[in-house]
C-alpha atoms as a PDB file:
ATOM      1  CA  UNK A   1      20.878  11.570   0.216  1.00  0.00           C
ATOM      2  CA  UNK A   2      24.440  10.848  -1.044  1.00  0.00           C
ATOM      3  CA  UNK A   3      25.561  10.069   2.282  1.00  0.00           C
ATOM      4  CA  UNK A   4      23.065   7.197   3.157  1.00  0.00           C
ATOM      5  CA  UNK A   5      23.438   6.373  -0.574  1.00  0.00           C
ATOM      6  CA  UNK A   6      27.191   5.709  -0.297  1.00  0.00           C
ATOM      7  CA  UNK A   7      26.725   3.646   2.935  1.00  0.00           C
ATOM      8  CA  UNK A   8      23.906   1.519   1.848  1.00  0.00           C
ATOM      9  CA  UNK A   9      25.545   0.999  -1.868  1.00  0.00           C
ATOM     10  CA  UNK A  10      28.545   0.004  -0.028  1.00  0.00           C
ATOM     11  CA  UNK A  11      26.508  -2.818   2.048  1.00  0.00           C
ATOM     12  CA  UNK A  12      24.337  -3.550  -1.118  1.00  0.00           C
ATOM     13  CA  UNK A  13      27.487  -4.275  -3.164  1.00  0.00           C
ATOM     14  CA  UNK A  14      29.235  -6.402  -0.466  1.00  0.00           C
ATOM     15  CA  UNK A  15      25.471  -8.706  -0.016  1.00  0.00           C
ATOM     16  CA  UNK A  16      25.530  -8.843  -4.103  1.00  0.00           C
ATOM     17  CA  UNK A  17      29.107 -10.064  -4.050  1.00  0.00           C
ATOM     18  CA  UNK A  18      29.078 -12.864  -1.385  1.00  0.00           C
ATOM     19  CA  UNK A  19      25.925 -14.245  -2.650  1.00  0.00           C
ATOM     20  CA  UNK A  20      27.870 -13.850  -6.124  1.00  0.00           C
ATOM     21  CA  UNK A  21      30.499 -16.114  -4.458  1.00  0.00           C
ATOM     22  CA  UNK A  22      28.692 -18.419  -3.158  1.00  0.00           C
ATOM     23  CA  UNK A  23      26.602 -19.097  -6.387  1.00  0.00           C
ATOM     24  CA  UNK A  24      29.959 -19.317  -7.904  1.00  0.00           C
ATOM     25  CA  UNK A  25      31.354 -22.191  -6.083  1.00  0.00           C
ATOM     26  CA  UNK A  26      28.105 -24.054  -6.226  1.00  0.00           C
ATOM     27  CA  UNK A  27      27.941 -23.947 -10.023  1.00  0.00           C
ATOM     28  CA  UNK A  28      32.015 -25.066 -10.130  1.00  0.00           C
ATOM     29  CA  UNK A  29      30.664 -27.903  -8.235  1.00  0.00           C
ATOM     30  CA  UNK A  30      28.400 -28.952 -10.721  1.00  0.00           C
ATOM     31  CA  UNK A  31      29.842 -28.168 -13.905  1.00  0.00           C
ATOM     32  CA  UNK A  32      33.924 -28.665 -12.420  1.00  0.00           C
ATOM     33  CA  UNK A  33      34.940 -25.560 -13.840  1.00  0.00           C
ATOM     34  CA  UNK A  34      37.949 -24.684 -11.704  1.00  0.00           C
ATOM     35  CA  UNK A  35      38.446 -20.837 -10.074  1.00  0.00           C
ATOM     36  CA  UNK A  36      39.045 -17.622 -12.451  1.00  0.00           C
ATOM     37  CA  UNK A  37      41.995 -16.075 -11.477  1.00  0.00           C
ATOM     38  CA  UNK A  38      41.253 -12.902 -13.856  1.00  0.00           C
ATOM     39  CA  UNK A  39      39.957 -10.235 -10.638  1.00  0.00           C
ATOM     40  CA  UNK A  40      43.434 -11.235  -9.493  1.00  0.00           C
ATOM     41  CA  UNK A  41      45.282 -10.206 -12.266  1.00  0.00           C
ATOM     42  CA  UNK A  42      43.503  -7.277 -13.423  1.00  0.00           C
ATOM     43  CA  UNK A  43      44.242  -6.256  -9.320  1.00  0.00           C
ATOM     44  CA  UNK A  44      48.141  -6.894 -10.158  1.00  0.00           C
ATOM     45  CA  UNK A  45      48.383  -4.938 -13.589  1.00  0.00           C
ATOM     46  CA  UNK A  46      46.320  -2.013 -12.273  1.00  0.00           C
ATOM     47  CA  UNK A  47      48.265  -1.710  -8.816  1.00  0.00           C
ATOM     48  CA  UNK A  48      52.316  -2.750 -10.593  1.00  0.00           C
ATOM     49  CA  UNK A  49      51.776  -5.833  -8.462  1.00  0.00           C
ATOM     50  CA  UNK A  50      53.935  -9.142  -9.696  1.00  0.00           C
ATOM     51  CA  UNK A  51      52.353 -11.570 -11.071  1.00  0.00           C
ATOM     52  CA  UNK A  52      52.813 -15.518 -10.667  1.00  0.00           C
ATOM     53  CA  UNK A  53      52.873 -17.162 -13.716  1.00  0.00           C
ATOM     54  CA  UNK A  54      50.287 -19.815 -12.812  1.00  0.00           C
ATOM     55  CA  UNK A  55      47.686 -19.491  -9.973  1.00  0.00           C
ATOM     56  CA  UNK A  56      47.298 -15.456  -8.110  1.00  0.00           C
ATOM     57  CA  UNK A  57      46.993 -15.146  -4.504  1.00  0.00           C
ATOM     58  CA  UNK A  58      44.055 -16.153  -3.180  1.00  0.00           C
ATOM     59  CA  UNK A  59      43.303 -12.639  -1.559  1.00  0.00           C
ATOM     60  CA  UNK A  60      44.423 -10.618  -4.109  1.00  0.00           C
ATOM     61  CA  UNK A  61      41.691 -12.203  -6.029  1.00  0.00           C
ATOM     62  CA  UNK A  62      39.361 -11.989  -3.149  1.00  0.00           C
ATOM     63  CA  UNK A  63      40.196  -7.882  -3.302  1.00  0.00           C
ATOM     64  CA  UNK A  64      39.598  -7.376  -6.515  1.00  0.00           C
ATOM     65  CA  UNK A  65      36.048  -9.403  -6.696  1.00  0.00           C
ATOM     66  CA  UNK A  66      34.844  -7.454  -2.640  1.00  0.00           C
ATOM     67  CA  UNK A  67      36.526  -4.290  -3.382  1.00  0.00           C
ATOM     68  CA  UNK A  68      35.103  -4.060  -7.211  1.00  0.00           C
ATOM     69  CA  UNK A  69      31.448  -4.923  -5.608  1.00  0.00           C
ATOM     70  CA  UNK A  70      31.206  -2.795  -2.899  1.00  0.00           C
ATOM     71  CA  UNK A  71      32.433   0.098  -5.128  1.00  0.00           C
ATOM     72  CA  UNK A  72      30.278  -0.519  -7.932  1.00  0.00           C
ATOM     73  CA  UNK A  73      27.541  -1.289  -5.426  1.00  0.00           C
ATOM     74  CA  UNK A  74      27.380   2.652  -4.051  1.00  0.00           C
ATOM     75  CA  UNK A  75      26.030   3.799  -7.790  1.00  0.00           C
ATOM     76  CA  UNK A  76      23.214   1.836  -7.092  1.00  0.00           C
ATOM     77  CA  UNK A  77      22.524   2.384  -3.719  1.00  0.00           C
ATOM     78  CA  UNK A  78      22.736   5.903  -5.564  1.00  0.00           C
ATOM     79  CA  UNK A  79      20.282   4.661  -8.052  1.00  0.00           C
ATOM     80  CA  UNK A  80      17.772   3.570  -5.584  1.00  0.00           C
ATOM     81  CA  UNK A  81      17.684   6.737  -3.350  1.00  0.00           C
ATOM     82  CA  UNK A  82      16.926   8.833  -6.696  1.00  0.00           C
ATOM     83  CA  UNK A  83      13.677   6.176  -6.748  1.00  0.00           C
ATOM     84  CA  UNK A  84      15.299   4.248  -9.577  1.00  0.00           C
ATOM     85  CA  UNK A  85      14.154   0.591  -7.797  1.00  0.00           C
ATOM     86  CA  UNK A  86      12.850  -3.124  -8.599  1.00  0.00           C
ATOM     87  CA  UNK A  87      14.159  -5.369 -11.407  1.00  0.00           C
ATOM     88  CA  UNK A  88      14.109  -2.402 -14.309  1.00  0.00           C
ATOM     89  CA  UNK A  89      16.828  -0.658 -12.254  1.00  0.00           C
ATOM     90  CA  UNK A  90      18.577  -3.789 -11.329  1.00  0.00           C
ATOM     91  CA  UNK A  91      18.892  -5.057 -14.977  1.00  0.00           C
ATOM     92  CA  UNK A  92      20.218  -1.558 -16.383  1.00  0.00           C
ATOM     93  CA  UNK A  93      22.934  -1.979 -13.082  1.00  0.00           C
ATOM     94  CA  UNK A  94      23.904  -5.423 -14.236  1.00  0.00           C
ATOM     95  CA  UNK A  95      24.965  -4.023 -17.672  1.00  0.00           C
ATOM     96  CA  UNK A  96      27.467  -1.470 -15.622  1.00  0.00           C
ATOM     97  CA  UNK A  97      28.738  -4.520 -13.815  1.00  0.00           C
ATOM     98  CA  UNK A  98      29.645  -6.400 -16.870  1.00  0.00           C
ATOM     99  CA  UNK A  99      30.792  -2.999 -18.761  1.00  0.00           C
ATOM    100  CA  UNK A 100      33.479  -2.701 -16.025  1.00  0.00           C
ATOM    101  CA  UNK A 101      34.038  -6.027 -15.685  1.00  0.00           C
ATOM    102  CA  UNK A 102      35.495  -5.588 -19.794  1.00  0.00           C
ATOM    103  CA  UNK A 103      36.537  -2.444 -19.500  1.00  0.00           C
ATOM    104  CA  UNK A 104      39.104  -3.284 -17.021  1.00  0.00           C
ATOM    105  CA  UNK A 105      40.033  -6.744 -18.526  1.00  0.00           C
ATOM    106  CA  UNK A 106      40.638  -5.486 -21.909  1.00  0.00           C
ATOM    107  CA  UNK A 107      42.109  -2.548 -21.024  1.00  0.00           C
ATOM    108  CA  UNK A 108      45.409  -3.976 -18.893  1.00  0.00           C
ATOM    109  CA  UNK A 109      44.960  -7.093 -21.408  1.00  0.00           C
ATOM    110  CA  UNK A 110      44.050  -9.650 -18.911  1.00  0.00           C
ATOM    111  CA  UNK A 111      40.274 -10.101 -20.695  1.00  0.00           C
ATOM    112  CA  UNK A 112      39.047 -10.596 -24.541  1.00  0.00           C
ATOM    113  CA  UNK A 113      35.813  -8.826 -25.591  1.00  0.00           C
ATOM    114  CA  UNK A 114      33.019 -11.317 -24.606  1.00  0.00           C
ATOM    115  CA  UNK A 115      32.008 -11.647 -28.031  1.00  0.00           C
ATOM    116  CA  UNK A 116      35.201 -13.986 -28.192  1.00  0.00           C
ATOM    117  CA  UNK A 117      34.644 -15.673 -25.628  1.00  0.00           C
ATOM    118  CA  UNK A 118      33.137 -19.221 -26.144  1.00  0.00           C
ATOM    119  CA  UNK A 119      29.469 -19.739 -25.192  1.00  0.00           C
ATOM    120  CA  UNK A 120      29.597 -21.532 -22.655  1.00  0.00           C
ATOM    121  CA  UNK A 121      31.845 -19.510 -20.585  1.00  0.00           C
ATOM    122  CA  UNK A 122      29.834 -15.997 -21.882  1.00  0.00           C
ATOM    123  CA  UNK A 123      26.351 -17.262 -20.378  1.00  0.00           C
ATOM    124  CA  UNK A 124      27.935 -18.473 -17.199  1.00  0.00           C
ATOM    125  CA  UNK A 125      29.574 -15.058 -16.630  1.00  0.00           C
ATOM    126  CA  UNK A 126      26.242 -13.397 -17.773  1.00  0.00           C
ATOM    127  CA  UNK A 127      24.544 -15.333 -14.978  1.00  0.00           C
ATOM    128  CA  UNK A 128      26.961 -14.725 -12.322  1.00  0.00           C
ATOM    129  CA  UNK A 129      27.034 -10.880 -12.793  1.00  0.00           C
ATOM    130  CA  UNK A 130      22.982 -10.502 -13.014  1.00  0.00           C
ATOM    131  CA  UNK A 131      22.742 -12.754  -9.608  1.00  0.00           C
ATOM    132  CA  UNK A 132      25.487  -9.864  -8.118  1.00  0.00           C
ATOM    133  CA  UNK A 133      23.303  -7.106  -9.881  1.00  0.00           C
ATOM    134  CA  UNK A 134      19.688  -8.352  -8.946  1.00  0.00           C
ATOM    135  CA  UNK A 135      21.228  -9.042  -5.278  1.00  0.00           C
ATOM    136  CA  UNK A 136      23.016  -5.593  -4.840  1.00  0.00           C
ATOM    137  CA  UNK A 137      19.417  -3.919  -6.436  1.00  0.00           C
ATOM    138  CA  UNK A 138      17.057  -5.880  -3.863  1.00  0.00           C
ATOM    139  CA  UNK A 139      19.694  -4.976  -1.019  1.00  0.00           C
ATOM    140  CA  UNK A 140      19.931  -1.102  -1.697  1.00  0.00           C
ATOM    141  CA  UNK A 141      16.100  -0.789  -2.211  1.00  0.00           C
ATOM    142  CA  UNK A 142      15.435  -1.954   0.874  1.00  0.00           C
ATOM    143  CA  UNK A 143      17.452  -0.343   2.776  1.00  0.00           C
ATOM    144  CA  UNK A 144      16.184   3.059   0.629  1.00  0.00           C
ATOM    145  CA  UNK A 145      12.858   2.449   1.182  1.00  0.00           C
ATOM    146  CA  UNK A 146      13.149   2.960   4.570  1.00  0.00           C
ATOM    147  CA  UNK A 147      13.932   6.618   3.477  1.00  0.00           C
ATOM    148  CA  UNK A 148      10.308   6.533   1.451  1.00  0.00           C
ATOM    149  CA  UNK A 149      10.160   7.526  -2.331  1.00  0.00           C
ATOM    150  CA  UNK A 150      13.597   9.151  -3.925  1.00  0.00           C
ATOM    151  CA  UNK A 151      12.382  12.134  -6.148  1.00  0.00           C
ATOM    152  CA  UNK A 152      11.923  10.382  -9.043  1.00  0.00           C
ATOM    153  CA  UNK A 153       9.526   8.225  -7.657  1.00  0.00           C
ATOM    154  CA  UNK A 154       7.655  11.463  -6.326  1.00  0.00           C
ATOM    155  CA  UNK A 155       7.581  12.690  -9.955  1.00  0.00           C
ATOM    156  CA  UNK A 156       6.375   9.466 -11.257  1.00  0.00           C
ATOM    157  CA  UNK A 157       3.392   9.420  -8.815  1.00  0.00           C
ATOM    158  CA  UNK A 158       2.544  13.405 -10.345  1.00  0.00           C
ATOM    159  CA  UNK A 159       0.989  11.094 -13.120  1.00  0.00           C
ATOM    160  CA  UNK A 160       0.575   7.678 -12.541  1.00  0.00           C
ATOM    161  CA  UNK A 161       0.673   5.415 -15.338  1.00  0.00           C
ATOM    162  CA  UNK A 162       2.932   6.230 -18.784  1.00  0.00           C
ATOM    163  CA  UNK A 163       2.159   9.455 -19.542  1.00  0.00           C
ATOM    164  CA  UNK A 164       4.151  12.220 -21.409  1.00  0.00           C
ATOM    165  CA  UNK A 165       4.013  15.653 -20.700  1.00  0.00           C
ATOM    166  CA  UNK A 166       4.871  15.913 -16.851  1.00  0.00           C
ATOM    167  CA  UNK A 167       7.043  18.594 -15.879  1.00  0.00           C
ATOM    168  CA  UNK A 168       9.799  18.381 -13.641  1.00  0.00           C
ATOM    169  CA  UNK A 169       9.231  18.340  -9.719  1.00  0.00           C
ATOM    170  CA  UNK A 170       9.485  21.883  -8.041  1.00  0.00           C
ATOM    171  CA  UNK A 171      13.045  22.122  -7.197  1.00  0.00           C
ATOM    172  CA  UNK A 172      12.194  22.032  -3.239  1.00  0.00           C
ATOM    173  CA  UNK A 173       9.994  19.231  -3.742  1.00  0.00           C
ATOM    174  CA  UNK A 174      12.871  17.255  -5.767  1.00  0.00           C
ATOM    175  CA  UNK A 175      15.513  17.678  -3.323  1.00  0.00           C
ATOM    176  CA  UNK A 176      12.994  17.618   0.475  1.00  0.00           C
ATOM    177  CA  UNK A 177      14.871  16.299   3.210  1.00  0.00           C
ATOM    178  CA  UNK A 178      12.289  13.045   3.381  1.00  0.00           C
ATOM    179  CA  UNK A 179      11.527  12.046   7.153  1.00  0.00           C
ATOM    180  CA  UNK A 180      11.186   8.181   7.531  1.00  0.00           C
ATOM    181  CA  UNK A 181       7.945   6.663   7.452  1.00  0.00           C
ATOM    182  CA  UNK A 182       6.291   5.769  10.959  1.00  0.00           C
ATOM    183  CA  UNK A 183       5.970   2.346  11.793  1.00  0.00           C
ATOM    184  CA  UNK A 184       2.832   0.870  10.810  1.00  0.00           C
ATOM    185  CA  UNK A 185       0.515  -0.360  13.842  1.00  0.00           C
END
């Protein structure tokens, strides 16, 4: 499972990202807010790379934003071949996104808590980071699915419905190798 989890996450993460980037530019279009040179800088103080005082290089910044996706994208290609899938999943992923988004800002001092930040900028980040996080989610359950339920969708379907009081799965049951489903005719 980890295997085509780290593979798919990988591809999920990239898909979230370029869409991301591309909703990015089309909303600096609109609202002329110019490029954020932050990924770039938090690249620079966490590698001991110089820094220009002005604008970063263009693919250090492209690094940071592709490298930090696909990474963060394997946890929930991870996510989805446990059976954690659909928007539910994808909304608890966006909150990691933005969580290490701050957590690596604030902590080499390139970032302010977003509680600082004004408005304006807050909800546009907020936006950007759930399009990358509902992207990644619909990319790495897809490509799970093709693997059928994870185990806890097998334990959800014990019970349907919300119910208390279901045990665990039978530790052979919660870790069968799954075979893929035959193509529908």
């Amino acid at each position: 499972m980890l295997k085509r989890a780290v593979w798919q996450g990988l591809v999920a993460g990239l898909a979230g990202a370029a869409v991301m980037t591309a909703a990015e530019k089309v909303e600096q279009r609109v609202t002329g807010r110019p490029d954020s040179h932050v990924p770039a800088r938090v690249l620079a103080r966490l590698t001991g790379l110089p820094e220009s005082p002005r604008r970063q290089p263009r693919w250090r910044n492209l690094t940071m934003h592709y490298g930090q996706g696909a990474l963060l994208g394997v946890l929930r290609g991870v996510m989805a071949q446990a059976g954690m899938r659909g928007a539910w999943a994808s909304g608890m992923f966006t909150v990691v996104r933005l969580t290490n988004d701050q957590i690596l800002e604030n902590a080499t001092g390139v970032g302010a808590p977003p509680q600082t930040w004004p408005r304006p900028e807050l909800v546009i980040d907020l936006l950007h980071k759930s399009v990358y996080g509902f992207v990644t989610g619909a990319v790495a359950d897809a490509l799970a699915a093709q693997d059928g339920p994870g185990p806890g969708q097998r334990h959800a379907a014990l019970r349907p419905g919300r119910r208390t009081g279901v045990g665990p799965l039978p530790r052979a049951a919660a870790h069968a190798v799954r075979a893929k489903p035959s193509p529908r005719r």
